[in-house]
PDB file of N, CA and C in Angstrom:
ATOM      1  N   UNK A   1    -124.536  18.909 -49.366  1.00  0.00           N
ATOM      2  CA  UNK A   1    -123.587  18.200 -50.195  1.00  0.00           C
ATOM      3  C   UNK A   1    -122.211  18.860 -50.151  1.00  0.00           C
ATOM      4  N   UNK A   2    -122.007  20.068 -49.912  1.00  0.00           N
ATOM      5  CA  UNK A   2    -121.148  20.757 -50.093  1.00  0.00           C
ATOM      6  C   UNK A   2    -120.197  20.742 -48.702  1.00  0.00           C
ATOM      7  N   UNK A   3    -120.895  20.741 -47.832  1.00  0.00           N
ATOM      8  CA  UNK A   3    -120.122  20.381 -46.134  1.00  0.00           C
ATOM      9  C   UNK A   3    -119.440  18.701 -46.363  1.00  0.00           C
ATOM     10  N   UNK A   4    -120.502  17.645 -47.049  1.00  0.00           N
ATOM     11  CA  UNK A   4    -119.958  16.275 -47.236  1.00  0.00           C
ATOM     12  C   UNK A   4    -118.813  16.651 -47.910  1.00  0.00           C
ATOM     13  N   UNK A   5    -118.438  17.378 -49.126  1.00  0.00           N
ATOM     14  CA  UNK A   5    -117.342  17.581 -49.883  1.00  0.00           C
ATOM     15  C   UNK A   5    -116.428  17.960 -49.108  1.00  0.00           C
ATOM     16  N   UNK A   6    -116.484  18.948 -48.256  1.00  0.00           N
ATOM     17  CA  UNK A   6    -115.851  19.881 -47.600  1.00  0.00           C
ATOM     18  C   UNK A   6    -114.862  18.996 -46.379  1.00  0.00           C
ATOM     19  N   UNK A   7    -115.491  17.838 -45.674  1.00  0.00           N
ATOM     20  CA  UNK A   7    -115.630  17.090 -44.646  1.00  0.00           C
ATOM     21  C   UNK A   7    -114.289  16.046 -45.050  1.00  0.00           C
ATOM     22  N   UNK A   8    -114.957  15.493 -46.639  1.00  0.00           N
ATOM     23  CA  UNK A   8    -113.964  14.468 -46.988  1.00  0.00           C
ATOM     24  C   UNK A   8    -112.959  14.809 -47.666  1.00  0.00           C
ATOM     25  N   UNK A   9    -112.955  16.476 -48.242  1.00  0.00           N
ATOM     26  CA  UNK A   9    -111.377  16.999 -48.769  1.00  0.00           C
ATOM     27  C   UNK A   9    -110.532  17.116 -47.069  1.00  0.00           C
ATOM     28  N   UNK A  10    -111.048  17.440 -46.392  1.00  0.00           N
ATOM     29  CA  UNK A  10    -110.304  17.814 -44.748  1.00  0.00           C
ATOM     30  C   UNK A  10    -109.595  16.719 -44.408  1.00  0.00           C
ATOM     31  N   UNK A  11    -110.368  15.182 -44.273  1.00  0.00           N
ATOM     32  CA  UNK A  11    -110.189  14.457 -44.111  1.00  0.00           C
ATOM     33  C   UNK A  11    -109.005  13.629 -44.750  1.00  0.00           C
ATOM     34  N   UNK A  12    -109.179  13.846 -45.960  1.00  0.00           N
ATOM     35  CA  UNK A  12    -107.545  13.210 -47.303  1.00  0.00           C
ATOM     36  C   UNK A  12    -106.700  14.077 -47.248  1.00  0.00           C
ATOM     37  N   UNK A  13    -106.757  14.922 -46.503  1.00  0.00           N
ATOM     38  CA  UNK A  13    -105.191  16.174 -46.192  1.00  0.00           C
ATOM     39  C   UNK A  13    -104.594  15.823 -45.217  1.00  0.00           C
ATOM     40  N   UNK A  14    -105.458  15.484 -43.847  1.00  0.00           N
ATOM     41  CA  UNK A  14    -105.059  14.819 -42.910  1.00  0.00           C
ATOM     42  C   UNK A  14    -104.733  13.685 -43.048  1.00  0.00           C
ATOM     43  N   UNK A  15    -104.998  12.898 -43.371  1.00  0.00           N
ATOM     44  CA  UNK A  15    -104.812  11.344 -43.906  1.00  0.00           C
ATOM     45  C   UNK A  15    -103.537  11.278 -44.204  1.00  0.00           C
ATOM     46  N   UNK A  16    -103.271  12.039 -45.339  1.00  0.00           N
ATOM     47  CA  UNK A  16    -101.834  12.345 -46.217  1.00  0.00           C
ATOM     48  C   UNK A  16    -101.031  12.773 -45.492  1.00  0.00           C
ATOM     49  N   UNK A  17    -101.246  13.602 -44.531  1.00  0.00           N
ATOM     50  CA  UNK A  17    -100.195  14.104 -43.727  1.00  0.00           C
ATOM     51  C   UNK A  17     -99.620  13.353 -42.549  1.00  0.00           C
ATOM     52  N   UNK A  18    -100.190  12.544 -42.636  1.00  0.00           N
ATOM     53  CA  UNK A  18    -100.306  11.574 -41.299  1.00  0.00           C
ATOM     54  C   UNK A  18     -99.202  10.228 -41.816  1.00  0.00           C
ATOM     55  N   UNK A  19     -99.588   9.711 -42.868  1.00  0.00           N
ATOM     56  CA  UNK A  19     -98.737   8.845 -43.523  1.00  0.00           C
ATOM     57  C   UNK A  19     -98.131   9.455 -44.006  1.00  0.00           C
ATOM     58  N   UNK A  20     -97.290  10.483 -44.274  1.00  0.00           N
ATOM     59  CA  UNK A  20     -96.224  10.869 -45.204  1.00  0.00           C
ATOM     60  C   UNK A  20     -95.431  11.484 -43.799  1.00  0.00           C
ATOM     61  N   UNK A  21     -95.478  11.541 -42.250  1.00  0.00           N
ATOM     62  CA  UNK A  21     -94.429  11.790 -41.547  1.00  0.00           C
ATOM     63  C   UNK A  21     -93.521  10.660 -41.479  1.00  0.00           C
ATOM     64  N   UNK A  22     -92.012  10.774 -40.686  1.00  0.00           N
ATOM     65  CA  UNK A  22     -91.422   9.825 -40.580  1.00  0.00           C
ATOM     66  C   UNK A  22     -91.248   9.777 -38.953  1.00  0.00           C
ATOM     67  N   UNK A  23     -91.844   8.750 -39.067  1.00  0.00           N
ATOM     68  CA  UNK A  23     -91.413   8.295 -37.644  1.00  0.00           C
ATOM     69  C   UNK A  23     -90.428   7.836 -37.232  1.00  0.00           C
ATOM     70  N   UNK A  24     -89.165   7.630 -36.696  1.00  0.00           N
ATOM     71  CA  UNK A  24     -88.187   6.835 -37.235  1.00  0.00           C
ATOM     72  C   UNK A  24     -87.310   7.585 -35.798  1.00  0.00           C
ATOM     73  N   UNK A  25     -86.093   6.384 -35.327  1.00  0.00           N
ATOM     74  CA  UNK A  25     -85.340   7.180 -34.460  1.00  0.00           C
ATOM     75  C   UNK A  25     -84.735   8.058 -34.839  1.00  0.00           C
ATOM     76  N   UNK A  26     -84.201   8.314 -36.126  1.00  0.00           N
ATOM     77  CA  UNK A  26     -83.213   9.337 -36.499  1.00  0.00           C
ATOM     78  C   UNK A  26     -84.343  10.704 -35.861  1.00  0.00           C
ATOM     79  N   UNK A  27     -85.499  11.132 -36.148  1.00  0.00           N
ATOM     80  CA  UNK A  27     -85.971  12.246 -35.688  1.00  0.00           C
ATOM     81  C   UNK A  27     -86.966  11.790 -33.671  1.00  0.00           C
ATOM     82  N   UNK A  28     -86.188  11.276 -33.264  1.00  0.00           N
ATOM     83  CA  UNK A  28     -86.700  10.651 -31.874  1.00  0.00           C
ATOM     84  C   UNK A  28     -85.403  11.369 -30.751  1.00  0.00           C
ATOM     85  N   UNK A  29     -85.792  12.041 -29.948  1.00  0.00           N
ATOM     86  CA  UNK A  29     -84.799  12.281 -28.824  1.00  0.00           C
ATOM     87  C   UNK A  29     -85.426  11.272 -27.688  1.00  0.00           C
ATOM     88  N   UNK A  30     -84.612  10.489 -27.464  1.00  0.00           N
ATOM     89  CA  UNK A  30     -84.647   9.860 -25.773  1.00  0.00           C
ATOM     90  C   UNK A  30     -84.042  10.092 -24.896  1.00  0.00           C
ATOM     91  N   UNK A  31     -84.584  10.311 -23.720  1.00  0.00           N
ATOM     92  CA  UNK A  31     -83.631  10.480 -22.207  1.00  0.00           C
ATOM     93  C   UNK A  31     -83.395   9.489 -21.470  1.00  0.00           C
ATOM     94  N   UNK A  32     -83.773   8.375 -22.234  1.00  0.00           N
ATOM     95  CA  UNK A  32     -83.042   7.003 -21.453  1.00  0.00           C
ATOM     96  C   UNK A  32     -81.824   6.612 -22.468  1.00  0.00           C
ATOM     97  N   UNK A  33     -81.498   7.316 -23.419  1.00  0.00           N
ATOM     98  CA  UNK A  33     -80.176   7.161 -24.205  1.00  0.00           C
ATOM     99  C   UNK A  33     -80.434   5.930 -25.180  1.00  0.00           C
ATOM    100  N   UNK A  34     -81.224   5.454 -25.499  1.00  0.00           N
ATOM    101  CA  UNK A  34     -81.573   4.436 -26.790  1.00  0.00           C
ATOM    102  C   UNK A  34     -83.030   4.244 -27.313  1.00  0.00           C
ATOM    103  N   UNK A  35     -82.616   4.171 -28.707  1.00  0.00           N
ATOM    104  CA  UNK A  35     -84.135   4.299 -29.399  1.00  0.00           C
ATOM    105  C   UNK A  35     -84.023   3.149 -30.095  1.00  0.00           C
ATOM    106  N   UNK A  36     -85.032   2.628 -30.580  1.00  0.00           N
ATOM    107  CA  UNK A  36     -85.543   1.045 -31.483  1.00  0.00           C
ATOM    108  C   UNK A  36     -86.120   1.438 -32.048  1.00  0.00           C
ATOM    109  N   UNK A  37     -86.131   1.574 -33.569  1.00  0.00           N
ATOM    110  CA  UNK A  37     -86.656   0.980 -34.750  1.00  0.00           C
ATOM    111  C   UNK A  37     -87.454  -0.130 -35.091  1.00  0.00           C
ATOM    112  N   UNK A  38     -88.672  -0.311 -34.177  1.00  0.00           N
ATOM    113  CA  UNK A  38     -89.299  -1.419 -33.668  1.00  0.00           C
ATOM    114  C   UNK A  38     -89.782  -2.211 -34.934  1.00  0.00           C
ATOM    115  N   UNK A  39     -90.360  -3.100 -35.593  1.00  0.00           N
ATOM    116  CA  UNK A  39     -90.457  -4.137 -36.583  1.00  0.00           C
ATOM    117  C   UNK A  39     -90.880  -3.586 -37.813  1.00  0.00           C
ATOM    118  N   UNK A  40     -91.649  -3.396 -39.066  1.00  0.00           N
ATOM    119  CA  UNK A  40     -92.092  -3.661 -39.935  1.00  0.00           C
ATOM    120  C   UNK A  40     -92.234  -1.850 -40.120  1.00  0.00           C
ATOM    121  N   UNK A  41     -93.245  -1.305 -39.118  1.00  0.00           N
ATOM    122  CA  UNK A  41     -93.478  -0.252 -39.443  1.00  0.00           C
ATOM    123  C   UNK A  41     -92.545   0.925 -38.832  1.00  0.00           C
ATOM    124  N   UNK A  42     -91.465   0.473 -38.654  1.00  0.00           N
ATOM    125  CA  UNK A  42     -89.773   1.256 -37.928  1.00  0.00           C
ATOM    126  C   UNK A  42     -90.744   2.319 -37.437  1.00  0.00           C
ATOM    127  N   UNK A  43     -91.566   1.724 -35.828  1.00  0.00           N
ATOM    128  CA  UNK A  43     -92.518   2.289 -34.341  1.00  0.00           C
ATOM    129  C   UNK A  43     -90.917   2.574 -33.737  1.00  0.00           C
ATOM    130  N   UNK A  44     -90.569   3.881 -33.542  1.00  0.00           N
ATOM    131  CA  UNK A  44     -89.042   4.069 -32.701  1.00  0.00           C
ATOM    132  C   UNK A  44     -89.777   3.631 -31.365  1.00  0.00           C
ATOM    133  N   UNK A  45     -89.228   3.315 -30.161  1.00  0.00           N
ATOM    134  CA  UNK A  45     -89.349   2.785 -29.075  1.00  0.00           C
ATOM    135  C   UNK A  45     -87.885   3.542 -27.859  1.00  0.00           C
ATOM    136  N   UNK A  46     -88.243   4.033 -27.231  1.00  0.00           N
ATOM    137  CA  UNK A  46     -86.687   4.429 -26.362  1.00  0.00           C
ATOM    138  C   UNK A  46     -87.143   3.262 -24.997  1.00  0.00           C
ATOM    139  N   UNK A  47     -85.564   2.806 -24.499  1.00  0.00           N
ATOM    140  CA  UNK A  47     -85.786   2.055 -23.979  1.00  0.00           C
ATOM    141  C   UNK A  47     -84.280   2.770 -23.086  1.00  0.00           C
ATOM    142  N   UNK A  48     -84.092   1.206 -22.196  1.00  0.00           N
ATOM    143  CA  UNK A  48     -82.788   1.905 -21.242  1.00  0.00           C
ATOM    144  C   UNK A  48     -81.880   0.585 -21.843  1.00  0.00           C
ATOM    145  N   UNK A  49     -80.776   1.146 -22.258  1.00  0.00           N
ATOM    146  CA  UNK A  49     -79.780  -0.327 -22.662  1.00  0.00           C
ATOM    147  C   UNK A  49     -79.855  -0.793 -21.308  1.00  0.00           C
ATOM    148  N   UNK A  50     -79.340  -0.766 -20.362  1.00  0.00           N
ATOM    149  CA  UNK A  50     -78.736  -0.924 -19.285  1.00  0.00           C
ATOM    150  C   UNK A  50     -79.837  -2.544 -19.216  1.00  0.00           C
ATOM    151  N   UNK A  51     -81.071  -2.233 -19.586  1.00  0.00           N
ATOM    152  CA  UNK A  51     -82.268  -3.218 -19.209  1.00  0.00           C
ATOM    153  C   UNK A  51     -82.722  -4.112 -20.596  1.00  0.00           C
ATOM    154  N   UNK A  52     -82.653  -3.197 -21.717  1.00  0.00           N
ATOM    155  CA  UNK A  52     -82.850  -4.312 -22.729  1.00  0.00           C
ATOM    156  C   UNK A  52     -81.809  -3.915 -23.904  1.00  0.00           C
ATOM    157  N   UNK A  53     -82.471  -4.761 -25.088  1.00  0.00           N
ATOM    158  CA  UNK A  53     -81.081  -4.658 -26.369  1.00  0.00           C
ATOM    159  C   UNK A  53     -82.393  -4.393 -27.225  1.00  0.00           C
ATOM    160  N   UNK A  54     -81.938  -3.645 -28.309  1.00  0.00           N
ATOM    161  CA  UNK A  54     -82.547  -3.641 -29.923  1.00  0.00           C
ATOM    162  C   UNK A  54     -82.082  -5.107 -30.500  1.00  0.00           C
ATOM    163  N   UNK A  55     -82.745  -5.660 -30.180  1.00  0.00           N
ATOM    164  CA  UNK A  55     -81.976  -7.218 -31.141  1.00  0.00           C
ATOM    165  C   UNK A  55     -82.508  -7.083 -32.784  1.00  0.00           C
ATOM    166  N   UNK A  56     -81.922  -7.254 -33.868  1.00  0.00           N
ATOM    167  CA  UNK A  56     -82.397  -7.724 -34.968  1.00  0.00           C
ATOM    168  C   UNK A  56     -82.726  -8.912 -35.113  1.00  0.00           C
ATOM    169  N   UNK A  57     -84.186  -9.318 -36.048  1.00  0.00           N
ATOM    170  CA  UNK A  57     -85.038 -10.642 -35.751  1.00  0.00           C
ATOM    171  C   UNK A  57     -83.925 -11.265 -36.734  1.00  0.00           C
ATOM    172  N   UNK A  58     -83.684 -12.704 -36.058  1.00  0.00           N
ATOM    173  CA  UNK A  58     -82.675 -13.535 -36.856  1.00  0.00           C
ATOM    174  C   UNK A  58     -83.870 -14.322 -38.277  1.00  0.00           C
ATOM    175  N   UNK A  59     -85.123 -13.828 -38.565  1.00  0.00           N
ATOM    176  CA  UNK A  59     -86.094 -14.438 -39.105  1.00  0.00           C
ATOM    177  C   UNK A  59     -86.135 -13.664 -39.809  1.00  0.00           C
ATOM    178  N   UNK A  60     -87.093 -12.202 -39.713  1.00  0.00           N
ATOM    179  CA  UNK A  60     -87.212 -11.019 -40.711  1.00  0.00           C
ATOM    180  C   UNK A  60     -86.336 -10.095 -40.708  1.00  0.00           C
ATOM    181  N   UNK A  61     -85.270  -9.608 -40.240  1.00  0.00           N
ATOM    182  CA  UNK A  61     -84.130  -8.631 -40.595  1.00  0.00           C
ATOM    183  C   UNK A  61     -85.032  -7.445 -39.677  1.00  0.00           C
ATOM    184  N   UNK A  62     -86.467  -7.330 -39.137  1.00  0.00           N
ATOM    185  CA  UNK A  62     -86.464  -6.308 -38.470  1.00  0.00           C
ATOM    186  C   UNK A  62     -85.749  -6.052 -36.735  1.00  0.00           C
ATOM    187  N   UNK A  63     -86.090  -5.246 -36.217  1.00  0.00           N
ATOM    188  CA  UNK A  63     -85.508  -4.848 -34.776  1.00  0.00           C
ATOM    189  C   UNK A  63     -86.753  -5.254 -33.860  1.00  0.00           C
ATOM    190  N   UNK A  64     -86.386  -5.395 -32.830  1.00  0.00           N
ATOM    191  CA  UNK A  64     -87.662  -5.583 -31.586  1.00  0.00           C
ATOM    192  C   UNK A  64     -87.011  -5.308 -30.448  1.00  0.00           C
ATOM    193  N   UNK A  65     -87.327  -4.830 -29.533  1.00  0.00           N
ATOM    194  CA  UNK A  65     -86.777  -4.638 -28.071  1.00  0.00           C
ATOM    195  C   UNK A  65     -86.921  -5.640 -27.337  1.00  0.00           C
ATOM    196  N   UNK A  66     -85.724  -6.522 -26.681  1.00  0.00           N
ATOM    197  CA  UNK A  66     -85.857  -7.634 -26.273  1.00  0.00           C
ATOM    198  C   UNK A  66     -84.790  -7.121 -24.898  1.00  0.00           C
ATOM    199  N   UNK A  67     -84.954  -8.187 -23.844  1.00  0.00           N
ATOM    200  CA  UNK A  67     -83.905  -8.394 -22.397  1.00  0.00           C
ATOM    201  C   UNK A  67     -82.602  -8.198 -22.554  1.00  0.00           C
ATOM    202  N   UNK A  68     -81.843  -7.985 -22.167  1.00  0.00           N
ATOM    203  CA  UNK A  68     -80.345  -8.121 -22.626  1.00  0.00           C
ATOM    204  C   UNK A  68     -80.101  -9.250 -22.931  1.00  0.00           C
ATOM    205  N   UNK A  69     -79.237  -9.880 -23.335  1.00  0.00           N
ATOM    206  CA  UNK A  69     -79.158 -11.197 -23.871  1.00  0.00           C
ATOM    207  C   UNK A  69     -79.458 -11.855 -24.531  1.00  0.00           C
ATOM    208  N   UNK A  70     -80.979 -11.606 -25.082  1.00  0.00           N
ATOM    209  CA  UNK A  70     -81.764 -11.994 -25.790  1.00  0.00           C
ATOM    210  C   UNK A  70     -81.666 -11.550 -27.275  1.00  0.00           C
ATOM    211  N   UNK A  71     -82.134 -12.511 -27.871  1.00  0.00           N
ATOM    212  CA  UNK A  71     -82.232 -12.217 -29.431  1.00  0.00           C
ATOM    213  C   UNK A  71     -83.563 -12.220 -30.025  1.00  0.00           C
ATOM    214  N   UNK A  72     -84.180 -12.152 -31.399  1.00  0.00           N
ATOM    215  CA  UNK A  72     -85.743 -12.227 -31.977  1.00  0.00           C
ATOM    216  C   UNK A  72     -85.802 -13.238 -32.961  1.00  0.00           C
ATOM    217  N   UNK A  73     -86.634 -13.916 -32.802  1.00  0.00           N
ATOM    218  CA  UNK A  73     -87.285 -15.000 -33.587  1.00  0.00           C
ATOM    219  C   UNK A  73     -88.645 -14.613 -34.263  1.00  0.00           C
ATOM    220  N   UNK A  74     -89.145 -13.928 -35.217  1.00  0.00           N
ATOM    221  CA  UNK A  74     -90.471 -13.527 -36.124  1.00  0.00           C
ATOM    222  C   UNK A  74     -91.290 -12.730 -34.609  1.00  0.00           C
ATOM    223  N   UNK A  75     -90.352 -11.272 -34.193  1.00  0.00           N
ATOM    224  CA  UNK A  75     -90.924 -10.822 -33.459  1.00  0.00           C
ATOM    225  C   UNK A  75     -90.912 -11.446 -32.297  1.00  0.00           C
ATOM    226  N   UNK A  76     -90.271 -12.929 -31.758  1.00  0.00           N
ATOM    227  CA  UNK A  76     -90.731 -13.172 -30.155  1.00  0.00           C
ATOM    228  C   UNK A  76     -89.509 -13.458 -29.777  1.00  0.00           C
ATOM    229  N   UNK A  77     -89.000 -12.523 -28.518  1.00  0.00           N
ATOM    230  CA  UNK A  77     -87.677 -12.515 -27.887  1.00  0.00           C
ATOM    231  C   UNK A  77     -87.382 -14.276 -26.907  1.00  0.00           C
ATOM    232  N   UNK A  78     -86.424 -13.945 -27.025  1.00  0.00           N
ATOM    233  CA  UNK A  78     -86.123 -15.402 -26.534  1.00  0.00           C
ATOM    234  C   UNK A  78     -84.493 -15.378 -26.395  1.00  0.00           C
ATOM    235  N   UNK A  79     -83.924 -16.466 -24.998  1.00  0.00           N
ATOM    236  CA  UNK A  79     -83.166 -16.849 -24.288  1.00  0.00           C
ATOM    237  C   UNK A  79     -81.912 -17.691 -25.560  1.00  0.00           C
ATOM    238  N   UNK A  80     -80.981 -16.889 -25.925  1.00  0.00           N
ATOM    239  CA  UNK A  80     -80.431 -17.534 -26.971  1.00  0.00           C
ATOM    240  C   UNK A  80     -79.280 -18.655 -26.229  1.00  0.00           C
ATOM    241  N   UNK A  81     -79.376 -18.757 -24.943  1.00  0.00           N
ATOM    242  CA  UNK A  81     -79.124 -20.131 -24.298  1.00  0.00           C
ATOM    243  C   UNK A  81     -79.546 -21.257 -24.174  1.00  0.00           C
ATOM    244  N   UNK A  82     -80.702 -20.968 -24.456  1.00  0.00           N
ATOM    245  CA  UNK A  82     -81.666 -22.056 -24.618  1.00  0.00           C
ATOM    246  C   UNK A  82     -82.736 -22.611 -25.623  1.00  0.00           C
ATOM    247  N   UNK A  83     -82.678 -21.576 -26.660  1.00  0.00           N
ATOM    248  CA  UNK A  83     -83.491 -21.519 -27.656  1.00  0.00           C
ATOM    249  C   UNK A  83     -82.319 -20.939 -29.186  1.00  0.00           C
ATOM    250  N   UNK A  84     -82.438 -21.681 -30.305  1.00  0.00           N
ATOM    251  CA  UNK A  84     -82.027 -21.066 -31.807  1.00  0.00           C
ATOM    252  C   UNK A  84     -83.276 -21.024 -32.532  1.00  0.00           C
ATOM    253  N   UNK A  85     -83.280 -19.830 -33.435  1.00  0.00           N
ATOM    254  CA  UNK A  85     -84.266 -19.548 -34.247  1.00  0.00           C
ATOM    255  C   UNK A  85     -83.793 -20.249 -35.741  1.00  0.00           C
ATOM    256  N   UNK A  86     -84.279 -20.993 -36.482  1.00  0.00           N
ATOM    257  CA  UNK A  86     -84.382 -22.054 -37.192  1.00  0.00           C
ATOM    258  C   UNK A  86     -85.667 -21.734 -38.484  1.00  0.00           C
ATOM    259  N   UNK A  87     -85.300 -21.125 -39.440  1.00  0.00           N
ATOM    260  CA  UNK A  87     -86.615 -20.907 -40.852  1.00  0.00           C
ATOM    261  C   UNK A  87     -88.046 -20.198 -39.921  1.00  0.00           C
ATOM    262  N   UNK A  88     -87.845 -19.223 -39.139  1.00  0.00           N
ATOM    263  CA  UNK A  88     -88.801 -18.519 -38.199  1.00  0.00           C
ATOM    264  C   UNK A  88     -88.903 -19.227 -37.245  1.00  0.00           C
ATOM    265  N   UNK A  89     -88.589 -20.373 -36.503  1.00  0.00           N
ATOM    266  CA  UNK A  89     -89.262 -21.102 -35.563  1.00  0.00           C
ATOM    267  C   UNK A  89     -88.263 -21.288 -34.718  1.00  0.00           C
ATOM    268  N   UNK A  90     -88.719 -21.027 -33.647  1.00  0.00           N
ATOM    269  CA  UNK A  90     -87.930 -21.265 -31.787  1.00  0.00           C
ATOM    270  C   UNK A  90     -87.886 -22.741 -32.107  1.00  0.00           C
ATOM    271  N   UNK A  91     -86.731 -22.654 -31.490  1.00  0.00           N
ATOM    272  CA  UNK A  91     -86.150 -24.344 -31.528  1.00  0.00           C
ATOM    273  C   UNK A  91     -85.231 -24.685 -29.976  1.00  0.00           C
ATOM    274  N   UNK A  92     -85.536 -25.757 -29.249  1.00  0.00           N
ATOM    275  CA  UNK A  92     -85.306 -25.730 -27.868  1.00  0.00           C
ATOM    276  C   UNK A  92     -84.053 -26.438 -28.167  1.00  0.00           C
ATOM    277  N   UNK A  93     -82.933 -26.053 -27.502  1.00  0.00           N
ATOM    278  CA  UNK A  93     -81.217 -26.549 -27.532  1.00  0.00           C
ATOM    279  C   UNK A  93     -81.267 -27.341 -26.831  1.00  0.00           C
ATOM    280  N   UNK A  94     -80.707 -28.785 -26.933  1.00  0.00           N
ATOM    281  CA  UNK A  94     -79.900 -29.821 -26.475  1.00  0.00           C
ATOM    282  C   UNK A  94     -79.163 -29.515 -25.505  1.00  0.00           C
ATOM    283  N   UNK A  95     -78.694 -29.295 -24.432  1.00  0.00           N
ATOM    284  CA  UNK A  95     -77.623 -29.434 -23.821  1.00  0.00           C
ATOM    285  C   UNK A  95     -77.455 -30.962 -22.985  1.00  0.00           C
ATOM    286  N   UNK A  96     -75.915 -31.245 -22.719  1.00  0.00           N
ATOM    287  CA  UNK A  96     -75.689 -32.091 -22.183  1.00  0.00           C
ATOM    288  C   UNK A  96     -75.340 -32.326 -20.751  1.00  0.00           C
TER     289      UNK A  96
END
């Protein structure tokens, strides 16, 4: 009984310590020169600008790593030439 005790105090220290780091770009070094603050649970991500953008989702206010050019719709990158994000939802543009 005393190892079970022993097992599951070990276990809620680790636990705690695990959720109480910050993950976050501010403590992230990248050598491709850009970090993302990736959606909900700010997952930093380093990426290469040169190849994609940190877009902020025009839906939830979070970040996602999307193409250059591209913007976020509830997490899904998309061609803002051809697509507006609309109350969360991809919406295909008219052109003439």
């Amino acid at each position: 009984m005393a190892n079970t005790l022993n097992l599951l105090f070990v276990f809620l220290i680790a636990t705690s310590l695990f959720m109480c780091t910050d993950a976050s770009c501010a403590n992230v070094r990248c050598s491709t020169g850009g970090c993302c603050d990736v959606g909900a649970q700010l997952s930093p991500r380093c990426y290469n600008p040169t190849q994609q953008t940190c877009a902020q989702d025009q839906a939830d206010g979070y970040t996602y790593l999307c193409g250059l050019n591209e913007s976020s719709c509830k997490g899904s990158c998309f061609n803002t030439t051809e697509y507006s994000c609309k109350n969360g939802k991809l919406h295909r543009l008219h052109h003439i």
